[in-house]
Protein backbone atom coordinates (compact mmCIF):
# COMPACT_ATOMS: atom_id res chain seq x y z
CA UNK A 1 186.80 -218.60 157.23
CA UNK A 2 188.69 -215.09 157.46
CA UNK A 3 185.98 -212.39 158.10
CA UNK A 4 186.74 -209.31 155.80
CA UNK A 5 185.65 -205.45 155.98
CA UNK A 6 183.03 -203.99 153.15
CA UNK A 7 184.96 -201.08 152.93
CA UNK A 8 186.77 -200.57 149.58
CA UNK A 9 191.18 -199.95 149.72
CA UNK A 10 190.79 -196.69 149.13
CA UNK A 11 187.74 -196.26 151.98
CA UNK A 12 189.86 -198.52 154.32
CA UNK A 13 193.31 -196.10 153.50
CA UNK A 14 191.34 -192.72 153.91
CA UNK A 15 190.01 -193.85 157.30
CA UNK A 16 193.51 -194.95 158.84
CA UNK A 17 194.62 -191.29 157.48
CA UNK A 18 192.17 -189.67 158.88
CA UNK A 19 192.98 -191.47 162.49
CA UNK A 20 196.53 -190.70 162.08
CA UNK A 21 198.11 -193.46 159.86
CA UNK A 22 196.86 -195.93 162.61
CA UNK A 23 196.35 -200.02 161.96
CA UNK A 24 192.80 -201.52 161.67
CA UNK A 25 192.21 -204.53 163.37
CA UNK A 26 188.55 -206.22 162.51
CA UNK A 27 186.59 -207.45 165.61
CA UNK A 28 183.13 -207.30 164.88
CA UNK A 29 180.77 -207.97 161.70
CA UNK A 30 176.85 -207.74 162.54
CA UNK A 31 176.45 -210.26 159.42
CA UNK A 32 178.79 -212.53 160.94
CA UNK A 33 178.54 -212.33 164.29
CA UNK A 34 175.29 -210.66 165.06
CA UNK A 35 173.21 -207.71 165.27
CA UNK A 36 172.22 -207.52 168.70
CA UNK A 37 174.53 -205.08 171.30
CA UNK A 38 175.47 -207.81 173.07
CA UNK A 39 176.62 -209.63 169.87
CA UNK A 40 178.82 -206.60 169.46
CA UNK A 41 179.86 -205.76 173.26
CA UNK A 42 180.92 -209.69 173.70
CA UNK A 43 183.54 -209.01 170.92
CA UNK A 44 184.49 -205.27 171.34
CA UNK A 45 184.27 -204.61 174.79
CA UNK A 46 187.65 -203.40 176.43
CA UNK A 47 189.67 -203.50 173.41
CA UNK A 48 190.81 -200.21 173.80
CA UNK A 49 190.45 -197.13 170.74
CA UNK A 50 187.82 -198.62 168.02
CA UNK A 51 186.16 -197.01 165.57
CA UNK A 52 182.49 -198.31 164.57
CA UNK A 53 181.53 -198.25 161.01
CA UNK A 54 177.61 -198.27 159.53
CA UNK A 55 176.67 -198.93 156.16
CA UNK A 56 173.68 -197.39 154.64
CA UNK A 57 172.52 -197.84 151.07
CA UNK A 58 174.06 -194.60 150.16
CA UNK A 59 176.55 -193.64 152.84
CA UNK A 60 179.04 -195.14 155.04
CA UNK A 61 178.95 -193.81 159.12
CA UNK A 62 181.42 -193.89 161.37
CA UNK A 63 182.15 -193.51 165.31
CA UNK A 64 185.37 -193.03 166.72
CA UNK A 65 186.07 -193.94 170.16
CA UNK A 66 189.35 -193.05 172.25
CA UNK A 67 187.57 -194.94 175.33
CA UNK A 68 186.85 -198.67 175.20
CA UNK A 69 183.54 -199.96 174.72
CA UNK A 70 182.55 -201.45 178.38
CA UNK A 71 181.61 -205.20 178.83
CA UNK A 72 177.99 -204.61 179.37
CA UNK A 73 175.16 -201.50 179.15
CA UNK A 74 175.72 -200.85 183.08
CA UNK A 75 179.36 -200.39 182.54
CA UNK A 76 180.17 -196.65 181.22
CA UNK A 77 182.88 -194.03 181.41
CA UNK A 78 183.59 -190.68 181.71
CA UNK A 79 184.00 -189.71 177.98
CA UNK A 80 188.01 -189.28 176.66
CA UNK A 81 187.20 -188.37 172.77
CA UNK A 82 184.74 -189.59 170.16
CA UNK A 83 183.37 -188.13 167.17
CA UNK A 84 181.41 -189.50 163.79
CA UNK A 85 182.31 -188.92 160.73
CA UNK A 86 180.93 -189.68 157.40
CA UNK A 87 182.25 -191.48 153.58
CA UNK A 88 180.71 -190.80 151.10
CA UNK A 89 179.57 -193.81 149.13
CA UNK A 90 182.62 -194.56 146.89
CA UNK A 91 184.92 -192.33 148.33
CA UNK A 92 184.39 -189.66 145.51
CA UNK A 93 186.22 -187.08 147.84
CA UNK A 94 188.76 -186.94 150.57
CA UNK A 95 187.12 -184.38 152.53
CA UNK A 96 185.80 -185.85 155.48
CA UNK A 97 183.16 -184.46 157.78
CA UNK A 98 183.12 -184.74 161.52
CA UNK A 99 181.41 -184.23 164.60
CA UNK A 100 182.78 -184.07 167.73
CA UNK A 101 181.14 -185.56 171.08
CA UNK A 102 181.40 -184.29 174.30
CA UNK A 103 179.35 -187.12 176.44
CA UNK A 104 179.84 -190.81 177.54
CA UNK A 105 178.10 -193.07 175.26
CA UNK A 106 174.37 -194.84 176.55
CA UNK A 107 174.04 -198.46 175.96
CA UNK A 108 170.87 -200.61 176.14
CA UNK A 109 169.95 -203.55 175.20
CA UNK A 110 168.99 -202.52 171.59
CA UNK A 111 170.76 -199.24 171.14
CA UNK A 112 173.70 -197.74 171.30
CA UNK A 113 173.45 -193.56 171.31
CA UNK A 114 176.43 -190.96 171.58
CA UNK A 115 175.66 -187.29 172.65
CA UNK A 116 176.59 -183.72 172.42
CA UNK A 117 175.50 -181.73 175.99
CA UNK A 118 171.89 -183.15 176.71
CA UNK A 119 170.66 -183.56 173.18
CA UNK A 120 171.34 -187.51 171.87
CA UNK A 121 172.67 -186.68 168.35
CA UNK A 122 174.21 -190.40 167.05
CA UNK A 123 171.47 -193.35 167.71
CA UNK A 124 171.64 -196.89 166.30
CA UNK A 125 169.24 -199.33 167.02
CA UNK A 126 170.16 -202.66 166.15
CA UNK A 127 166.65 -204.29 166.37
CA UNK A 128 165.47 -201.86 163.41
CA UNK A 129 168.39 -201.67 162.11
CA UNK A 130 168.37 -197.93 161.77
CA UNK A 131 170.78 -195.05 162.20
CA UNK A 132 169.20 -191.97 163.19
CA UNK A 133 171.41 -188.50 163.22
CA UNK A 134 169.78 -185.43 164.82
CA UNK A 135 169.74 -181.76 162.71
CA UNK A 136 173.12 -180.94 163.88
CA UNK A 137 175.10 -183.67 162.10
CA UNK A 138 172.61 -184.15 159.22
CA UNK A 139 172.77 -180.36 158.18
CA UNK A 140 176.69 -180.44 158.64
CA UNK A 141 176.53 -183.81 156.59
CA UNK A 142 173.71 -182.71 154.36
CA UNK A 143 172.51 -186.18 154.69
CA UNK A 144 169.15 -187.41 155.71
CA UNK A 145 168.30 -187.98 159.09
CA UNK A 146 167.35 -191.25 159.23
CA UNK A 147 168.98 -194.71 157.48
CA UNK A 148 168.33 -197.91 157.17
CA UNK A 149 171.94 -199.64 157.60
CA UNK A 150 173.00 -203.22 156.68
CA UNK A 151 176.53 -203.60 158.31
CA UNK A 152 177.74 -202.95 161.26
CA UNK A 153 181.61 -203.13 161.76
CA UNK A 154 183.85 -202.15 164.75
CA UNK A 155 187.98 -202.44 164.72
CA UNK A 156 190.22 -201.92 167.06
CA UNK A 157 192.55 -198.70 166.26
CA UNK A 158 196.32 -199.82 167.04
CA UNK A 159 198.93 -197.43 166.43
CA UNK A 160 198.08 -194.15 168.74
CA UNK A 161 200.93 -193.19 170.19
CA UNK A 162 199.51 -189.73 171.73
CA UNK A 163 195.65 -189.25 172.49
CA UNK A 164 196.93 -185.93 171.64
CA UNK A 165 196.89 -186.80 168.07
CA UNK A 166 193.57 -187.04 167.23
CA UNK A 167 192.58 -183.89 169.24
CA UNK A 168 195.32 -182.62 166.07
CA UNK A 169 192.60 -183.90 163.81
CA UNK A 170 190.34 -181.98 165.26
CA UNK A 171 192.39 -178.77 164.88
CA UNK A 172 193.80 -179.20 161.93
CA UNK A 173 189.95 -180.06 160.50
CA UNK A 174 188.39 -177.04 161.82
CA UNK A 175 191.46 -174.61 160.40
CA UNK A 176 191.22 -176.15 156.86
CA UNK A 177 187.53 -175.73 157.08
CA UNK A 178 188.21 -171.81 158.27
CA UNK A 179 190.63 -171.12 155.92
CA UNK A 180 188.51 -172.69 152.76
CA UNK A 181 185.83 -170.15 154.15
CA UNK A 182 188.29 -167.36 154.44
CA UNK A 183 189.43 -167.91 150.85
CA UNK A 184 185.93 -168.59 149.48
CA UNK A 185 184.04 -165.28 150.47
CA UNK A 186 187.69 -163.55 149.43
CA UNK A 187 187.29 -160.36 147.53
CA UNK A 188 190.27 -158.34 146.04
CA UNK A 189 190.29 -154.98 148.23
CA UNK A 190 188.58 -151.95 146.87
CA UNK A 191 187.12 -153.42 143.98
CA UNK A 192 190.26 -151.79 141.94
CA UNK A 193 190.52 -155.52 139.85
CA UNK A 194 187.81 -158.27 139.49
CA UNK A 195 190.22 -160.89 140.15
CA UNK A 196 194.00 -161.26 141.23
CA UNK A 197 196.26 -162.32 138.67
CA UNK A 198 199.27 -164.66 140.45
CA UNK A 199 202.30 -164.85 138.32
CA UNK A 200 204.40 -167.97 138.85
CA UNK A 201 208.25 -167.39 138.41
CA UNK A 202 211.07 -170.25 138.98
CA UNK A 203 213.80 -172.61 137.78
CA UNK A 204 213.43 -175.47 135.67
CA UNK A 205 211.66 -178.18 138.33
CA UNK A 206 211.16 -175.24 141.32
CA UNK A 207 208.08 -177.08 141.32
CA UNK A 208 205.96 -173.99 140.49
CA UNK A 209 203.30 -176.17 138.16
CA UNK A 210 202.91 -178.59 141.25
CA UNK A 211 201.64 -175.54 143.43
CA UNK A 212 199.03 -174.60 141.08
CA UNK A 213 198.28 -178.23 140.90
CA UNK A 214 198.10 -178.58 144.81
CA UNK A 215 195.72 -175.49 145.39
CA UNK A 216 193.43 -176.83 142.45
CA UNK A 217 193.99 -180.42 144.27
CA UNK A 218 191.81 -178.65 147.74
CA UNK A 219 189.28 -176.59 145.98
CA UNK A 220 188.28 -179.60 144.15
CA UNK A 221 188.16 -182.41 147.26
CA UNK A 222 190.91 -184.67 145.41
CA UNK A 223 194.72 -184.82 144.25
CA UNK A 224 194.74 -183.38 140.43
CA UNK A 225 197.37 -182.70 137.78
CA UNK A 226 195.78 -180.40 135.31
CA UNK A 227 198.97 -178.46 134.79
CA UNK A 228 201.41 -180.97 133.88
CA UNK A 229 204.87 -180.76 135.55
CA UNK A 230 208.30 -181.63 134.59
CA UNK A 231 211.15 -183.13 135.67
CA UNK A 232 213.97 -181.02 137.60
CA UNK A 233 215.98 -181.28 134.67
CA UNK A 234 213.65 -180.18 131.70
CA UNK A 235 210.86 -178.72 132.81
CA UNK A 236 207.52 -178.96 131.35
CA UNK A 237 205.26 -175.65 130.75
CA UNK A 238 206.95 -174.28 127.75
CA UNK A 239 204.43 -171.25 127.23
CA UNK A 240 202.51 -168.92 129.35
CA UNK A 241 199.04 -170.90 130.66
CA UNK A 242 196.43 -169.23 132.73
CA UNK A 243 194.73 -171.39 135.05
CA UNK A 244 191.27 -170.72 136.87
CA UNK A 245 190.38 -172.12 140.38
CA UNK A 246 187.37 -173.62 140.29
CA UNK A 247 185.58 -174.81 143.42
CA UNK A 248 183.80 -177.92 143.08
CA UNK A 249 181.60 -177.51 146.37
CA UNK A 250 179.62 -174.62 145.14
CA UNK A 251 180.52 -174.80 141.25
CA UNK A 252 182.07 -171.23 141.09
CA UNK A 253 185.69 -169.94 140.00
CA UNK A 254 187.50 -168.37 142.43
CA UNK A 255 188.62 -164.15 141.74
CA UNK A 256 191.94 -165.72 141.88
CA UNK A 257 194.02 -166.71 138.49
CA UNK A 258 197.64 -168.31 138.62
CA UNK A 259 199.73 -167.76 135.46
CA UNK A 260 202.45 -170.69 135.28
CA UNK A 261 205.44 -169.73 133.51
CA UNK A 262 208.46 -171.27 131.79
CA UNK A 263 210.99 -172.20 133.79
CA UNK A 264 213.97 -170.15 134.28
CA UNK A 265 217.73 -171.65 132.98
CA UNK A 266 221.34 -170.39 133.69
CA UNK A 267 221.96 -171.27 129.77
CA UNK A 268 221.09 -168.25 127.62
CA UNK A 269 218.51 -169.00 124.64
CA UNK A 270 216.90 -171.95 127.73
CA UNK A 271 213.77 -171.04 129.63
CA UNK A 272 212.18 -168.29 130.02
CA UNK A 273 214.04 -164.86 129.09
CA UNK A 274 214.09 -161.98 131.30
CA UNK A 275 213.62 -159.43 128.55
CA UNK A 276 209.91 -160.59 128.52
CA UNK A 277 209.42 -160.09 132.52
CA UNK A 278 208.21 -156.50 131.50
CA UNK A 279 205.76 -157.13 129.20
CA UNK A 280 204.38 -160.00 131.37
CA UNK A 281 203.72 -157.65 134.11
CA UNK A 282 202.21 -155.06 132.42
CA UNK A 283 199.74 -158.09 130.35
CA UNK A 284 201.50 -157.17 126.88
CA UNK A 285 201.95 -161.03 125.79
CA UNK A 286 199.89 -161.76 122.48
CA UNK A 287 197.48 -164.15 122.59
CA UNK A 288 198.77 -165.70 125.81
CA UNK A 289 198.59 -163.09 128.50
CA UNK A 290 196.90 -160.17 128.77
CA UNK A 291 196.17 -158.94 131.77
CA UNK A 292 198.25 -157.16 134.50
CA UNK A 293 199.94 -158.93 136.99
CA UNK A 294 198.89 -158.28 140.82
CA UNK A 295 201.65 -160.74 142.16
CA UNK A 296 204.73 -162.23 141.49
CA UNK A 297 205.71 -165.80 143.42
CA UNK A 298 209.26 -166.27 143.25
CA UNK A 299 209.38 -170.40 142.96
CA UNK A 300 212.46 -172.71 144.56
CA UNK A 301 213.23 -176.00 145.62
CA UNK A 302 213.76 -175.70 149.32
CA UNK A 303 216.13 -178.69 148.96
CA UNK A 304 218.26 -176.89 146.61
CA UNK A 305 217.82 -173.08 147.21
CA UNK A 306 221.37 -173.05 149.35
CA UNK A 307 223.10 -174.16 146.04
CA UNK A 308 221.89 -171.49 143.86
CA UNK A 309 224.28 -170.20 141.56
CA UNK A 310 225.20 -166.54 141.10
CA UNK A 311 223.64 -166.86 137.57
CA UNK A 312 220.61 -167.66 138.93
CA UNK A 313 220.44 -164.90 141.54
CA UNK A 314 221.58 -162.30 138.89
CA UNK A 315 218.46 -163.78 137.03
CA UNK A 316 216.46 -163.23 139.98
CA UNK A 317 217.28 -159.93 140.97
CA UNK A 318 217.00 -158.26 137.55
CA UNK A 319 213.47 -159.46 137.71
CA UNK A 320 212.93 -158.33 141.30
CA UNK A 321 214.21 -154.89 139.65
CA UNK A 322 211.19 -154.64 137.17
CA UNK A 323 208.64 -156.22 139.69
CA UNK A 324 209.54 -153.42 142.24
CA UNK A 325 209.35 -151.02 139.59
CA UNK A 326 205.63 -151.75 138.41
CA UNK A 327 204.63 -152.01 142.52
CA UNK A 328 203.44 -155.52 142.19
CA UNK A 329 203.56 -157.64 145.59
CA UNK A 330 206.03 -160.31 145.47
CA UNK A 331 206.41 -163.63 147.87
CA UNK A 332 208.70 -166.09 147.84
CA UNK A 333 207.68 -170.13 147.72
CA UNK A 334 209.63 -172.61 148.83
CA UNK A 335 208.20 -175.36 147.93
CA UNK A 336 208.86 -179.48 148.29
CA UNK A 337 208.72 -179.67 152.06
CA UNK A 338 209.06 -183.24 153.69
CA UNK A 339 207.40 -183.17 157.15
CA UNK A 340 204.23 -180.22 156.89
CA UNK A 341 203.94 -181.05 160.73
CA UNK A 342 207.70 -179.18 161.78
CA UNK A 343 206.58 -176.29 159.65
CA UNK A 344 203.67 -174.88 161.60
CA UNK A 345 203.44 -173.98 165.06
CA UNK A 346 201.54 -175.88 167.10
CA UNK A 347 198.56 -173.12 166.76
CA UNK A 348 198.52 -173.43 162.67
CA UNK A 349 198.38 -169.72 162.77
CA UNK A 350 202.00 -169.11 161.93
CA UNK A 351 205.14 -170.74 160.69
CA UNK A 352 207.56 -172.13 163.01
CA UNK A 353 210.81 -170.16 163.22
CA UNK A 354 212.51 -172.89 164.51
CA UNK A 355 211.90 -175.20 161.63
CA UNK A 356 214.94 -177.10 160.06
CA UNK A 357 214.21 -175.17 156.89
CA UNK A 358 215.19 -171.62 158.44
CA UNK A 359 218.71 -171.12 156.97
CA UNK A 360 216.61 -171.61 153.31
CA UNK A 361 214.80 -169.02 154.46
CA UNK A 362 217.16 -166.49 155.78
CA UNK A 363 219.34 -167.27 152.55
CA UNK A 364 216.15 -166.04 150.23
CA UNK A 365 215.59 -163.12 152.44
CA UNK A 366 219.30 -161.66 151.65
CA UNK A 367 219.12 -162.83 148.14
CA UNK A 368 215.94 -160.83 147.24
CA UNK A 369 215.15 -158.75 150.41
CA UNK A 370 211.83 -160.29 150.68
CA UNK A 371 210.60 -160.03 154.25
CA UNK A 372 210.38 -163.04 156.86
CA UNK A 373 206.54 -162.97 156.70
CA UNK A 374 206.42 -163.35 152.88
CA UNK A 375 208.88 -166.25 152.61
CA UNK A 376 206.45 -169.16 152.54
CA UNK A 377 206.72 -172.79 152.60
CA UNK A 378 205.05 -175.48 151.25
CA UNK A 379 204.46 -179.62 150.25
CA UNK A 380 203.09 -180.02 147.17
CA UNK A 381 201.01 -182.78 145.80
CA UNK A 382 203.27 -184.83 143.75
CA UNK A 383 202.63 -188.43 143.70
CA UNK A 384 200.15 -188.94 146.27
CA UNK A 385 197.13 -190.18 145.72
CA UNK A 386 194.86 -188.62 148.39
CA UNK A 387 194.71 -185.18 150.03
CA UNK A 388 196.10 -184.82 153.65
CA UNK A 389 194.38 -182.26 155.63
CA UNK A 390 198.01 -180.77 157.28
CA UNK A 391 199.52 -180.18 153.69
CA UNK A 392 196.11 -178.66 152.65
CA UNK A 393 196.22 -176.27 155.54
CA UNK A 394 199.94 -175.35 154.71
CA UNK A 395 198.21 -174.89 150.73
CA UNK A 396 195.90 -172.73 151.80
CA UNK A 397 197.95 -170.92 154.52
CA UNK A 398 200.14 -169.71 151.63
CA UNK A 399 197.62 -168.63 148.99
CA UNK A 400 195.88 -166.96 151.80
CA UNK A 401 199.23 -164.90 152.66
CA UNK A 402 199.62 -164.32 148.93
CA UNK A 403 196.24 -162.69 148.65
CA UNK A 404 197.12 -160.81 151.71
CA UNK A 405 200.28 -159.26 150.35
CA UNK A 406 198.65 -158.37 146.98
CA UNK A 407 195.75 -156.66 149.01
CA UNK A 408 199.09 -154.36 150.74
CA UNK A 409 200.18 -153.42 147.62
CA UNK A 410 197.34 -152.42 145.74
CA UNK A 411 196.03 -150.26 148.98
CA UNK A 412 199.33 -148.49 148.88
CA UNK A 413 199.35 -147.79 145.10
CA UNK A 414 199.75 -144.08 144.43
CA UNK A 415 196.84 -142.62 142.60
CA UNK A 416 198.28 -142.77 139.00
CA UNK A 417 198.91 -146.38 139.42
CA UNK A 418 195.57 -147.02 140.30
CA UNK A 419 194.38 -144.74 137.29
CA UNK A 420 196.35 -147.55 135.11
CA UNK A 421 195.36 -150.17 136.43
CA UNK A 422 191.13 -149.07 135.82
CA UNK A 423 192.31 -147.71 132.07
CA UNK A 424 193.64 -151.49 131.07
CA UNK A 425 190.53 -152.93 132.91
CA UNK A 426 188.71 -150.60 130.70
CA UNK A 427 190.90 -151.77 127.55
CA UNK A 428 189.93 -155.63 128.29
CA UNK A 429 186.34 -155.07 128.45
C-alpha cells in the first residue's frame, strides 16, 4: 500500500517553493512506520537534505536539514544549515516564518532537539509525543510553546543544485521582512500630506493595474486581483479608481494611495486623453479624484518598450511637460520581468546594471530623461497562484524607491508650493 503525506497540494507546493522548487521524496510516516527515533533514523538516516514535518492540531512544523540525519544517536556532524519553519493550518497565507540554527542536532533515544548557541530551541520527544519550541521561535511564530503532535513525516529534498541556494532563502527572507518593516512604519516627510497619492500612467496592457494588484498581493500574505486588468489589446480600467493598501497583519491602511488610470492609445478619442493630465495632478476630477498627486509612475511593458512608437513618446513627453511643471516626482516602471533573480544584485540592495533588460532601460532614460536610479523594474503577479518571496522583494524594492523619490520632491518644493499644497489639504477637510 503506497504511503501518502497529510499535507494538502497547496501545503506540499508552498514547501518545495520555499526550498527552492526542489522534489519531495516521502521516507518516513510515524503512523506507518513508527514513532520511536529509531523507527525514524532506520529509514532517514544518510539520505542526504530532508526536511522533517510535525503536525499539531492547529499547526504544521517543520525542520530543514542540509546535513543527513546519521544512522544512530552517537553518530553527529558538524552542522551545514537547518532551520524550522512553520504552516499555518490550511495554508491561509504564503508568508512563511523561519528560524535559523546554528548547532548540530542531539539525538537520543526518545528525542530529537536542534539548537541555536547553547540554548536547545526545537525539541521533539517521540515517547510524549510533544513538540516543544523555546521563547525565541514561539514569539517569532506567535504560537504556543508547547504541542501535542500526531504525525511525524521526513522526505528527502532532491533537486539542490547549490547549498548556496537555501542560504538565498535566508537572505531573501530577512530583506522582505526588512523592507515590509521599512514600508510599514513609513511616514510621508514633514508631515506636509497625510498620505502619498501614486498616480499610475501607461499604455493599454503596460500592466499598470497588475502592479497595484502585486503590492496589494504582499501587504495582504496572498496573490489578489482587486483591480481587474485587461488584456494588451483593450485594456480594462476605463475610469479613474483609487485604491487603498491595506495591511492584513496589523489591520491598518497604509499612508500610501495608488490611482490607476486609463490606459493610454495612439488613436485619438481611445484611452485616456492628455488634456485631462492637468487636472489629474492638481485633484480637479469630479467625483473621481480629488486630491493632488505626489507621484507620477510612468507604466511599460519591458518586452515592448524598444518598439514604442513616436506617437506614443509624443504622448509621453507632453505629459512629462505638465508633471515637471506642477514639481511632482516621477519614476518609470517597467514592468513584466521574467527571471526577478538576474534583476538584483546579489546583495538585494540594488539593481543589477548588467541585467539583460539594460538597453530598456537606457532607451526610457533618453525618451523621458528620467534618471538611472528611478527607472525601476518589476514581475508582477499575473497568473500565479502563490506569492514568491524574490518577486515580493523586487515589489517592495520599487514602492520603497517610489516613496523615496516623492519624499525628494516634496523636501525641495519652494515655499509657495508647499503653501498649495496645505490650502487644498485645508479645502478637503
Amino acid at each position: 500500500m503506497e504511503v501518502t503525506t497529510r499535507l494538502t497540494w497547496n501545503e506540499e507546493k508552498s514547501l518545495q517553493k520555499l526550498l527552492g522548487n526542489v522534489s519531495l521524496s516521502l521516507l518516513y510516516k510515524s503512523s506507518v512506520h513508527g514513532f520511536s527515533i529509531g523507527d525514524l533514523l532506520q529509514r532517514c538516516s544518510h539520505q542526504g537534505p530532508t526536511v522533517t514535518i510535525i503536525h499539531s492540531q492547529s499547526n504544521i512544523f517543520g525542520v530543514f536539514m542540509l546535513e543527513h540525519y546519521p544512522k544512530s544517536c552517537e553518530d553527529s556532524e558538524e552542522p551545514k544549515l537547518s532551520f524550522c519553519f512553520l504552516f499555518p493550518k490550511g495554508n491561509n497565507t504564503t508568508e512563511i516564518p523561519t528560524f535559523f540554527f546554528n548547532r548540530p542536532p542531539i539525538i537520543t533515544d526518545e528525542e530529537l532537539s536542534f539548537y541555536f548557541c547553547a540554548s536547545e530551541s526545537f525539541n521533539l520527544s517521540t515517547r510524549s509525543k510533544q513538540l516543544y519550541i523555546n521563547s525565541s521561535i514561539h514569539e517569532k511564530f506567535q504560537v504556543n510553546s508547547r504541542h501535542k503532535y500526531s504525525e511525524c513525516e521526513v522526505f528527502r529534498v532532491e533537486g539542490i543544485n547549490n547549498p548556496g541556494n537555501i542560504q538565498r532563502i535566508k537572505e531573501v527572507t530577512q530583506h522582505r521582512k526588512n523592507l515590509l518593516t521599512d514600508l510599514r512604519t513609513y511616514k510621508p516627510i514633514a508631515d506636509l500630506v497625510p498620505e502619498i497619492r501614486i498616480l499610475l500612467l501607461g499604455p493599454i496592457g503596460s500592466g499598470k493595474s497588475s502592479f497595484l494588484n502585486s503590492v496589494k498581493s504582499v501587504f495582504q500574505g496572498h496573490v489578489t486581483h482587486q483591480a481587474i486588468t485587461g488584456s494588451d489589446i483593450t485594456g480594462i480600467t476605463e475610469q479613474f479608481r483609487i485604491y487603498s493598501i491595506k495591511d492584513r497583519e496589523y489591520g491598518t491602511s497604509l499612508p500610501f494611495t495608488f490611482c490607476d488610470s486609463m490606459g493610454l492609445a495612439e488613436k485619438e478619442g481611445v484611452g485616456l486623453c492628455v488634456d485631462d493630465i492637468p487636472h489629474i495632478l492638481k485633484g480637479c476630477v469630479p467625483d473621481r479624484y480629488q486630491e493632488r498627486i505626489h507621484c507620477v509612475v510612468y507604466v511599460f511593458d519591458i518586452n515592448s518598450i524598444n518598439e514604442i512608437s513616436s506617437k506614443m513618446v509624443s504622448k509621453f513627453k507632453r505629459i512629462q511637460k505638465e508633471v515637471l511643471n506642477y514639481g511632482i516626482a516621477h519614476v518609470a516602471l517597467l514592468t513584466k520581468v521574467n527571471n526577478c533573480s538576474e534583476v538584483l544584485q546579489e546583495n538585494l540592495l540594488n539593481m543589477n546594471r548588467s541585467t539583460t533588460y539594460q538597453s530598456q532601460i537606457v532607451n526610457v532614460n533618453k525618451m523621458l530623461g528620467i534618471p538611472l536610479p528611478n527607472i525601476l523594474v518589476v514581475g508582477n503577479y499575473a497568473s500565479e497562484w502563490e506569492l514568491d518571496p524574490l518577486k515580493d522583494v523586487l515589489i517592495l524594492s520599487t514602492l520603497r524607491q517610489m516613496l523615496r523619490a516623492t519624499d525628494d520632491s516634496l523636501e525641495d518644493l519652494p515655499l509657495e508650493k508647499t503653501d498649495e499644497i496645505t490650502r487644498t489639504l485645508q479645502l478637503c477637510m
